[in-house]
Protein backbone atom coordinates (compact mmCIF):
# COMPACT_ATOMS: atom_id res chain seq x y z
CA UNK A 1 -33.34 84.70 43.52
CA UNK A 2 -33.84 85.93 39.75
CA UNK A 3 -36.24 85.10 37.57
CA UNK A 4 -34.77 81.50 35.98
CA UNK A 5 -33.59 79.93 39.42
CA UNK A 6 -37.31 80.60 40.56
CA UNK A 7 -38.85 79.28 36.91
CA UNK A 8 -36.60 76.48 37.36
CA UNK A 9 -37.57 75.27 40.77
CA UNK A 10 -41.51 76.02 39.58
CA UNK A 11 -41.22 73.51 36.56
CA UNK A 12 -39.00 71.39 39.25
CA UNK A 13 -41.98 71.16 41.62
CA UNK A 14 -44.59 70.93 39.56
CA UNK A 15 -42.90 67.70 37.69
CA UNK A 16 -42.26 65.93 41.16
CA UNK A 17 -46.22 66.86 42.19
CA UNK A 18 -46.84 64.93 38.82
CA UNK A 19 -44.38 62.08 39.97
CA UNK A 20 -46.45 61.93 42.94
CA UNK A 21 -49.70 61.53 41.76
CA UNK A 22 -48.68 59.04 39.50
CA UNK A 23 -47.28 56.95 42.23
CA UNK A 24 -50.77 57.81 44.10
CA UNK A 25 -52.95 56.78 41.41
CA UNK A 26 -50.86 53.26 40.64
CA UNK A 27 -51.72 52.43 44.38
CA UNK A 28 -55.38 53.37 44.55
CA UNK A 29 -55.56 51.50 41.27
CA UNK A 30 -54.26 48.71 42.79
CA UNK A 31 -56.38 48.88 46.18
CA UNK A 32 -59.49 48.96 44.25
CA UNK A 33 -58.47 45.90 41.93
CA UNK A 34 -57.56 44.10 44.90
CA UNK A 35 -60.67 45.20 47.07
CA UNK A 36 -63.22 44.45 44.12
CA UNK A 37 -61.66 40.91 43.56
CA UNK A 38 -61.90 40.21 47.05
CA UNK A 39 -64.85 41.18 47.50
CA UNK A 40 -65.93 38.66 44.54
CA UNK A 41 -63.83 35.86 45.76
CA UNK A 42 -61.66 35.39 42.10
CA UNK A 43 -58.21 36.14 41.53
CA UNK A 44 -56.87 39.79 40.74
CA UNK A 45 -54.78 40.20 37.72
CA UNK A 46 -51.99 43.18 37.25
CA UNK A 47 -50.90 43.74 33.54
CA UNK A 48 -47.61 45.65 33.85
CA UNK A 49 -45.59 44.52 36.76
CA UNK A 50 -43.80 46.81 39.00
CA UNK A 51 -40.09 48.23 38.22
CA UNK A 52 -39.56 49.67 41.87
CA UNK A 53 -40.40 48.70 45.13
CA UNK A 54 -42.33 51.73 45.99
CA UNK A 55 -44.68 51.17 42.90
CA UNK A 56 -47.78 49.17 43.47
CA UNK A 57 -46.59 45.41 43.76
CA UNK A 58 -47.28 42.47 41.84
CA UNK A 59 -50.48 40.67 42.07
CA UNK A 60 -50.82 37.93 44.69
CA UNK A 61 -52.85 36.14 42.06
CA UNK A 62 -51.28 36.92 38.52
CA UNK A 63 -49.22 39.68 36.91
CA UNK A 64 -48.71 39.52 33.45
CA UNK A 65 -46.27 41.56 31.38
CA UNK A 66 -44.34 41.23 28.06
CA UNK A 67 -40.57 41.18 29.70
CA UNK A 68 -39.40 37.95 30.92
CA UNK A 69 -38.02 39.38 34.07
CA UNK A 70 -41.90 39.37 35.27
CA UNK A 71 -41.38 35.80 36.39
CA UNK A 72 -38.53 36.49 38.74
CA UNK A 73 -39.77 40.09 39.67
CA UNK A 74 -43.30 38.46 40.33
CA UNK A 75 -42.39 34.45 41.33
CA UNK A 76 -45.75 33.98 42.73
CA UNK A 77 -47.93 34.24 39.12
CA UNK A 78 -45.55 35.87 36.91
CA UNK A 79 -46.93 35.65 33.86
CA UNK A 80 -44.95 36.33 30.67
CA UNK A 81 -47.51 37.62 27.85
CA UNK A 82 -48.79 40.20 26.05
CA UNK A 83 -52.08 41.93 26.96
CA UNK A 84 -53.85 41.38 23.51
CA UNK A 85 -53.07 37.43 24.53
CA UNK A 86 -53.84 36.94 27.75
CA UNK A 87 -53.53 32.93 28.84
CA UNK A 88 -56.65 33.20 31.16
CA UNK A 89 -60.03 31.51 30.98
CA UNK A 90 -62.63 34.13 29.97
CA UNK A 91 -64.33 36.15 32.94
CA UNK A 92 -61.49 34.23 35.23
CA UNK A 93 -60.30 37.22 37.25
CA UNK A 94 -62.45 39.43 39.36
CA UNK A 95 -60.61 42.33 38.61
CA UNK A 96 -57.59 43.58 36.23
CA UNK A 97 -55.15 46.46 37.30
CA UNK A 98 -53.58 47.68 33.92
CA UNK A 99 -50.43 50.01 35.21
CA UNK A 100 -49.05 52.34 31.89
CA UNK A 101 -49.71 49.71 29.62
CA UNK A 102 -51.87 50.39 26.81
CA UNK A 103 -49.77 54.08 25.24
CA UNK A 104 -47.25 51.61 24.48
CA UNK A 105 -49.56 49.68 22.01
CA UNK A 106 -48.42 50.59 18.42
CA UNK A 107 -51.80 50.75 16.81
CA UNK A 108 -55.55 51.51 17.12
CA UNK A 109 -56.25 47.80 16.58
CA UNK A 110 -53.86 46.56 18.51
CA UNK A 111 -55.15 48.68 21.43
CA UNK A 112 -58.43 47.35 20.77
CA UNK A 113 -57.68 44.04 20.54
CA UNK A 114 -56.25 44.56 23.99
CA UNK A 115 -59.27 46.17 25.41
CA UNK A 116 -60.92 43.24 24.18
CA UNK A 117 -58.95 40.06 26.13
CA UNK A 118 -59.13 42.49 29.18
CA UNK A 119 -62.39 42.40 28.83
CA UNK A 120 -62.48 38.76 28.05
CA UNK A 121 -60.37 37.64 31.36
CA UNK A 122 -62.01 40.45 33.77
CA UNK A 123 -65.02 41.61 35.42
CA UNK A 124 -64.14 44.77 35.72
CA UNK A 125 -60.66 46.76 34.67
CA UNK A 126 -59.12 49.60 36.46
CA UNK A 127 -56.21 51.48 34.54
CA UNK A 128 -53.40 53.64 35.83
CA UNK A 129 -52.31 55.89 32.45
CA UNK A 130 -49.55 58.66 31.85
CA UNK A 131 -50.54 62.24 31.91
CA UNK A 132 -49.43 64.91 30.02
CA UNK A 133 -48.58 67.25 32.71
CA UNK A 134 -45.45 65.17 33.26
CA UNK A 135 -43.08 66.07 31.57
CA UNK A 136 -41.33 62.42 31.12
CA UNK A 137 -44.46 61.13 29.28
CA UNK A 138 -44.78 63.77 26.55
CA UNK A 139 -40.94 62.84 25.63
CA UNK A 140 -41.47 59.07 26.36
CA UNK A 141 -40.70 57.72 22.60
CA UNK A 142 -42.42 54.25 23.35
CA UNK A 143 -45.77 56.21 23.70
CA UNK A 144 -47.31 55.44 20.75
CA UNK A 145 -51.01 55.41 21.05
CA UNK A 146 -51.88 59.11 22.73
CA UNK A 147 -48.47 61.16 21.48
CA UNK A 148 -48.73 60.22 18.30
């Protein structure tokens, strides 16, 4: 094997160990929004719903996302919003599970004003966020608030 078949399967690997953990971290995520609001007795909330099945699923309380399809992905408390408007009473949810949500925020302020109704709605927030180290996020050209 020469020396760009084996550079090739190294970059290969390395990109589907980053897939991986990715996946990994959007479940524990999950798992510990779930466990925390159960554990409080209030609803969870996931902001950024799931696009494939083996993702972490929607909320059996509320997940919220900007797309409308988040209310037939999600029927059981699809929520169509965005995350610096969240329709919730303030400290309503036990915990939030934000899943790649907050790069795609176009400004400082509008990431902050984010930060804030999560805040607002939540207890506590847990956040599953892009790395670098995959390759697919660097190139990503919705990523506005950490590639730009």
């Amino acid at each position: 094997m020469g020396f760009w078949q084996i550079a090739i399967a190294a970059v290969a690997a390395q990109q589907g160990a980053a897939a991986l953990y990715e996946l990994n971290e959007r479940h524990r995520v999950y798992e510990a929004a779930r466990a925390y609001s159960e554990a409080v007795g209030k609803p969870m909330l996931v902001v950024g719903r799931p696009f494939h099945s083996w993702e972490a699923p929607c909320s059996p309380d509320y997940t919220l996302d900007l797309p409308p399809d988040v209310l037939s992905v999600c029927p059981v408390g699809g929520i169509q919003a965005d995350v610096r408007d969240i329709p919730l009473p303030t400290q309503s949810v036990g915990a939030t599970g934000i899943f790649h949500v907050l790069e795609h925020l176009h400004t400082i302020e509008d990431l902050q004003l984010g930060w804030k109704e999560l805040w607002r709605v939540s207890e506590t927030v847990m956040v599953a966020y892009p790395r670098f180290w995959f390759a697919r996020n660097i190139f990503h050209e919705d990523h506005y608030c950490w590639t730009r």
